[in-house]
Protein backbone atom coordinates (compact mmCIF):
# COMPACT_ATOMS: atom_id res chain seq x y z
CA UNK A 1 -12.95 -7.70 -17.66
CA UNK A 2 -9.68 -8.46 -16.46
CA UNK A 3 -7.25 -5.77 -17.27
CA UNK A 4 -3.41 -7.02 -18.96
CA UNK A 5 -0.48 -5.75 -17.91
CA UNK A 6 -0.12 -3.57 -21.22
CA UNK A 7 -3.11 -1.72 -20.07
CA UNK A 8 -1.99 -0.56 -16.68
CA UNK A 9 -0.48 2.47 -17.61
CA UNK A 10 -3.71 3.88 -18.57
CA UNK A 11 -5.81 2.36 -16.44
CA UNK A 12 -3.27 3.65 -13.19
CA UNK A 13 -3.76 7.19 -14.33
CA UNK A 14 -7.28 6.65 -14.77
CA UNK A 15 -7.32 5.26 -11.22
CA UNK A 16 -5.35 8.20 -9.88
CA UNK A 17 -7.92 10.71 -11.46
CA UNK A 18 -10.91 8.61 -9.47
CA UNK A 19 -9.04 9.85 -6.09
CA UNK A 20 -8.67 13.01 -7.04
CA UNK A 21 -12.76 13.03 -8.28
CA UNK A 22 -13.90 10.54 -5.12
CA UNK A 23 -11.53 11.83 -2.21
CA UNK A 24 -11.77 8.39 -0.67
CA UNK A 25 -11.29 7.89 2.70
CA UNK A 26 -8.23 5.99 4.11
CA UNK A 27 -8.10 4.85 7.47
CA UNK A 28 -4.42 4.19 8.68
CA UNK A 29 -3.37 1.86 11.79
CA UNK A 30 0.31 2.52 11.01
CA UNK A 31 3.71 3.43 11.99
CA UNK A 32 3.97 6.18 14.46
CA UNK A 33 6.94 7.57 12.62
CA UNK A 34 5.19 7.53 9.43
CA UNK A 35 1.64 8.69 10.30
CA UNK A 36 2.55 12.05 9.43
CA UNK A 37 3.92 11.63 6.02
CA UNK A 38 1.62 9.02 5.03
CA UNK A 39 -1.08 11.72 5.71
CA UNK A 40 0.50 14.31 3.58
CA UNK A 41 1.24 10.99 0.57
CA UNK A 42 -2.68 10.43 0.72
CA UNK A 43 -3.86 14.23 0.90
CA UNK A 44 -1.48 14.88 -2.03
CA UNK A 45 -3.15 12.20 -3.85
CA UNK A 46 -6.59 13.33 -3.27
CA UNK A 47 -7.62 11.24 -0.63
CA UNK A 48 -8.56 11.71 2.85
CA UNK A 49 -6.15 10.42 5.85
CA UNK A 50 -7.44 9.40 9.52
CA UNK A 51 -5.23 7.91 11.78
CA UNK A 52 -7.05 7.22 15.08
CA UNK A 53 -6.46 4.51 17.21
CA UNK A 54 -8.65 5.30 19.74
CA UNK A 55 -10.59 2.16 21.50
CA UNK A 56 -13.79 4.58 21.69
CA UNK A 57 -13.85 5.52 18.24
CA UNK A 58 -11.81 3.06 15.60
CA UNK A 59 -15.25 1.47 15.41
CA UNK A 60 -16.62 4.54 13.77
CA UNK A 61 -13.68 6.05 11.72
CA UNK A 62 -13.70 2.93 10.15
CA UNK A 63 -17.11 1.82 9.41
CA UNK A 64 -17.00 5.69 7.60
CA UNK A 65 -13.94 4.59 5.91
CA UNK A 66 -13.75 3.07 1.76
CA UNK A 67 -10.77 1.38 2.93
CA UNK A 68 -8.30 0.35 5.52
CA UNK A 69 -4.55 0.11 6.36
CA UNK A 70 -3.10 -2.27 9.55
CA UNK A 71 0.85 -1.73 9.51
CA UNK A 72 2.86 -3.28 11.90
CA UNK A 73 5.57 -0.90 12.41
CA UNK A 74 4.72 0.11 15.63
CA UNK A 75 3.75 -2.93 17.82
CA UNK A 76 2.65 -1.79 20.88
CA UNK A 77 -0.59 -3.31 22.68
CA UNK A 78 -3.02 -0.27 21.58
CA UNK A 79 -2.12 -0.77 18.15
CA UNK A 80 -2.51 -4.60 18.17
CA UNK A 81 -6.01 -4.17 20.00
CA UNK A 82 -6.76 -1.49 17.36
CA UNK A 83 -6.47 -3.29 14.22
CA UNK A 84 -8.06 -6.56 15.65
CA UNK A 85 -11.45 -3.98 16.25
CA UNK A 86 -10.72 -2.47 12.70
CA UNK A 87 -10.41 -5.83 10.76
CA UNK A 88 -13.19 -6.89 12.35
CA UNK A 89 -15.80 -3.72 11.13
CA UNK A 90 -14.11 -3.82 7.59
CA UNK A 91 -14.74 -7.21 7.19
CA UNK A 92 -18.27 -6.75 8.15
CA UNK A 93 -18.89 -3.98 6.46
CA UNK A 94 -16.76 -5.65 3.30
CA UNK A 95 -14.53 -2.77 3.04
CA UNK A 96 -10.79 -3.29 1.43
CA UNK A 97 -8.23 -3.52 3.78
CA UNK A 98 -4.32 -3.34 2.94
CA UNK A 99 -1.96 -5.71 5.69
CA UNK A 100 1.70 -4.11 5.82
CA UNK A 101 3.89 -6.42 8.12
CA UNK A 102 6.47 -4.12 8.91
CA UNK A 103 9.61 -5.72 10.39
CA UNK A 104 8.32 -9.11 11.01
CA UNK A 105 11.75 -11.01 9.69
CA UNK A 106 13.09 -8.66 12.37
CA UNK A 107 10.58 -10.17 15.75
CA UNK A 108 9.05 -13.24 15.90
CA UNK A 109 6.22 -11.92 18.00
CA UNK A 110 5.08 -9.36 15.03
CA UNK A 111 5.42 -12.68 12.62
CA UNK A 112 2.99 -14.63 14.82
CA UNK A 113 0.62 -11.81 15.13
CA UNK A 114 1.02 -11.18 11.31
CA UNK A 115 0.02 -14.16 10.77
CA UNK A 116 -3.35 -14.45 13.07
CA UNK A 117 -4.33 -11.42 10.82
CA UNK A 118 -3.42 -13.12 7.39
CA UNK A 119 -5.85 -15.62 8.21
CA UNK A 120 -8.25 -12.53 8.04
CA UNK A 121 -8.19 -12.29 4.48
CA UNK A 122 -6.53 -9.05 4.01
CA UNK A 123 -7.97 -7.76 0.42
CA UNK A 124 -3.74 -7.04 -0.07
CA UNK A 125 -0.47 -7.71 1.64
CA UNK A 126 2.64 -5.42 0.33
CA UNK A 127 6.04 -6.59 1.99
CA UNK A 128 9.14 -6.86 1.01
CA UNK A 129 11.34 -10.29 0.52
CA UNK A 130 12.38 -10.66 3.50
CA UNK A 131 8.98 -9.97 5.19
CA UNK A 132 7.56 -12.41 2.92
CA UNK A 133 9.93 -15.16 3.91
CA UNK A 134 9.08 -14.50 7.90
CA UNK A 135 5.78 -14.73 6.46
CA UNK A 136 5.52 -17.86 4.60
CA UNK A 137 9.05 -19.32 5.31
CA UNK A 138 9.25 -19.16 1.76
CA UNK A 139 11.33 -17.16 -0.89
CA UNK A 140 9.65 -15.14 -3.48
CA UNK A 141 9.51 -17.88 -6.34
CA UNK A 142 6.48 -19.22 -3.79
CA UNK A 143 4.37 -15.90 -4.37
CA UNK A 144 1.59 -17.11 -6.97
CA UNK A 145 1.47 -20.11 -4.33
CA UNK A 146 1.14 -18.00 -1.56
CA UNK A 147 -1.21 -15.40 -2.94
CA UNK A 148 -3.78 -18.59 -4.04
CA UNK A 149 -3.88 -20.24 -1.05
CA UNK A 150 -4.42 -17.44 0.61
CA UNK A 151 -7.04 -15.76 -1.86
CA UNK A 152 -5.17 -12.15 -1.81
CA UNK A 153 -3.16 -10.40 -3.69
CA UNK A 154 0.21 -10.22 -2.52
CA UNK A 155 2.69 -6.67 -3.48
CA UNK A 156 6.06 -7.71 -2.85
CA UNK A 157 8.05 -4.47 -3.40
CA UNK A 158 12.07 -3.98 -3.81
CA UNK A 159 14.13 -2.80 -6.75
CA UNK A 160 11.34 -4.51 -8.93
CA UNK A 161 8.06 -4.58 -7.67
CA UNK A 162 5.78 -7.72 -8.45
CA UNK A 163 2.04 -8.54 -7.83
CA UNK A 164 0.30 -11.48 -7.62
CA UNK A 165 -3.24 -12.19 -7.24
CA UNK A 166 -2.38 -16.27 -7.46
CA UNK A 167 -3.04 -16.16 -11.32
CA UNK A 168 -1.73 -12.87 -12.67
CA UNK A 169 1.46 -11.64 -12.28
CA UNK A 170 3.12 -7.92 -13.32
CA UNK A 171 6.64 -6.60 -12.41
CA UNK A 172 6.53 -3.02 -12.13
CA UNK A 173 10.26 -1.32 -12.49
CA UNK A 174 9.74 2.23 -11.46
CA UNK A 175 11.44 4.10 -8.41
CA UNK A 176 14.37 5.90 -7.36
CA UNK A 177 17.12 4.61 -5.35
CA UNK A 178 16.15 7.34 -2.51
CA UNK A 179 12.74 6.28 -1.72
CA UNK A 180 14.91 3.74 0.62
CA UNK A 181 16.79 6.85 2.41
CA UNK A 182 13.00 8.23 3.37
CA UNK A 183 11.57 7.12 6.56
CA UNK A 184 8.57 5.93 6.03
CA UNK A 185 8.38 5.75 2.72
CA UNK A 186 7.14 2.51 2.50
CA UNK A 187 4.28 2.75 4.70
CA UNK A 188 3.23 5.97 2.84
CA UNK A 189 3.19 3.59 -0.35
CA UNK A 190 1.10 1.21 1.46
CA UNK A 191 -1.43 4.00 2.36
CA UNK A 192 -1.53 4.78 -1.15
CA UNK A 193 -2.48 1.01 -2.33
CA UNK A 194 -5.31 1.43 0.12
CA UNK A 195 -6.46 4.94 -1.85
CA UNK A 196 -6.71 2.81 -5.26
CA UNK A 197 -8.71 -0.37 -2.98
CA UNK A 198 -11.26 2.37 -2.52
CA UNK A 199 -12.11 3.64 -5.99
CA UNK A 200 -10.88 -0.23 -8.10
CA UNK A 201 -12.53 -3.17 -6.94
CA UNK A 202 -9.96 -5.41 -8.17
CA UNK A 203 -7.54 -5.55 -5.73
CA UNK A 204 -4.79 -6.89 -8.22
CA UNK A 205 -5.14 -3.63 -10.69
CA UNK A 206 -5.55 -1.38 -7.58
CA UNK A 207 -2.36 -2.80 -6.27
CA UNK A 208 -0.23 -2.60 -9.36
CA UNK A 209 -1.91 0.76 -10.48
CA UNK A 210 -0.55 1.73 -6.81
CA UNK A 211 2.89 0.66 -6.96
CA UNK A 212 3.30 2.40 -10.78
CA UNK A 213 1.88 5.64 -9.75
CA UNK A 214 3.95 5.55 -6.37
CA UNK A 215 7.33 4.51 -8.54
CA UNK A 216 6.50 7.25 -11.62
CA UNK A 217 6.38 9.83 -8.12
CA UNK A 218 9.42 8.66 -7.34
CA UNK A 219 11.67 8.67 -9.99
CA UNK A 220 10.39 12.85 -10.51
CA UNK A 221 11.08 13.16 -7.02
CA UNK A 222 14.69 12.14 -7.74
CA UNK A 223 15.22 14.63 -10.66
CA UNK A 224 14.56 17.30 -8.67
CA UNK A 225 15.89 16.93 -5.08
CA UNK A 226 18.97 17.20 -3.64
CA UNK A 227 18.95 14.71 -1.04
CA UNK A 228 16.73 12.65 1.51
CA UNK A 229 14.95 15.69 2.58
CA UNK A 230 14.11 17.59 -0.34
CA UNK A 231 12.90 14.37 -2.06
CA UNK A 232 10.19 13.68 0.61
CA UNK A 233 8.95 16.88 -0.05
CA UNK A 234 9.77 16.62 -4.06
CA UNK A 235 7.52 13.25 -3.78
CA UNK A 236 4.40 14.73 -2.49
CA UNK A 237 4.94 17.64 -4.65
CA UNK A 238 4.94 14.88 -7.80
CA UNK A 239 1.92 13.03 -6.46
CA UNK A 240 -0.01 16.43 -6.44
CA UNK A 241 0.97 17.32 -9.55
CA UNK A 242 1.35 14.35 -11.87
CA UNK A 243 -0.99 13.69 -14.84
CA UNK A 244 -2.18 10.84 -17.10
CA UNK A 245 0.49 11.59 -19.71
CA UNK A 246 3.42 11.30 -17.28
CA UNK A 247 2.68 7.85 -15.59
CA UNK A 248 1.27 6.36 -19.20
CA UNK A 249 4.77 7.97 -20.63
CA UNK A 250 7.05 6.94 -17.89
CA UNK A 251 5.79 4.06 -16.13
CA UNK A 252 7.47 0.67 -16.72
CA UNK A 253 5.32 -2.36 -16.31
CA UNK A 254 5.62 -5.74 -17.99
């Protein structure tokens, strides 16, 4: 049964308890500025970070893994080589797997290589607008389009979050205006969607449920800190701590 927007709420802190009971594992291909954080988002959560990119042992880490996260945001060669080997076991092994194409409206050779892995069918791709239009050379009113053809579910995050699975669509409006002031914030978010792959088999409801419980974090984060600093710490601190009332209570879905 296909859950409605109106239900998300619920069914996000339901989610959110399944980490915390499951301790998936999540392994991340990502950033090299954001591997630390994105470890300490996941742990928070209740899941269980690996970050290897080793050409001896990706195989392995990620056949063991319940999901997977490729993010562009550092391209180098080892990286590239990396989460061609990891796509390839999760695929086999029919394990989620979350694309982040970090800065591809920013290099055309990250667009080109974003897009050989696209045509790996990426259980979820979370961007923002203007990775989406180096992606499809498209603006956002193409997403449903986009998400179809494509047969993913597509996260496109900003001010107002929306995901699209090609036939359902939800706009999630939580946050807080620092999360952009917090290096990598976004990749840390993207780890998280990859948490809620592992313990939701609908991609569309693990995405959104993502997104809410990341945004609810967020806007508690920002009534407590001070700054940039504090509120990367104030964010984990929220993720560890928040519970079913607070995101069915707070979160704003429609």
């Amino acid at each position: 049964m296909q859950a409605l927007p109106s239900e998300l709420p619920k069914i996000a802190a339901d989610i959110l308890n399944r980490i915390r009971n499951k301790r998936p594992r999540v392994h991340c291909i990502t950033n090299a500025v954001a591997q630390t954080f994105s470890a300490n988002v996941l742990l928070a959560a209740g899941a269980i970070p690996s970050m290897t990119i080793a050409p001896k042992e990706i195989a392995g880490f990620v056949a063991r893994a319940d999901a997977l996260l490729v993010n562009l945001g550092t391209f180098d060669t080892e990286r590239q080589k990396a989460a061609v080997k990891a796509i390839a076991v999760a695929r086999k092994n029919k394990t989620p797997w979350v694309l982040d194409p970090v800065f591809i409206d920013r290099s055309k050779p990250r667009a080109t290589f974003a897009k050989t892995l696209v045509a790996k069918r990426p259980t979820v791709v979370r961007l923002n607008a203007a990775e989406f239009s180096a992606l499809t050379g498209a603006d956002a009113k193409a997403l449903a389009r986009y998400a179809k053809s494509r047969r993913t579910v597509v996260g496109l995050t900003g001010e107002t979050d929306f995901v699209h699975d090609g036939k359902r669509l939800v706009t999630i409006a939580n946050g807080d205006p620092m999360m952009a002031r917090v290096t990598a914030m976004g990749c840390a978010g993207a780890a998280f969607v990859g948490a809620c792959l592992a313990v939701e088999p609908d991609a569309w409801t693990a995405t959104a449920a993502a997104l809410t419980v990341f945004g609810v974090a967020g806007e508690m984060a920002g009534a407590r800190s001070r700054g940039p600093g504090s509120f990367a710490m104030e964010i984990v601190d929220a993720l560890y701590n928040l519970d079913p009332t607070a995101i069915v209570e707070k979160a704003k879905v429609s």
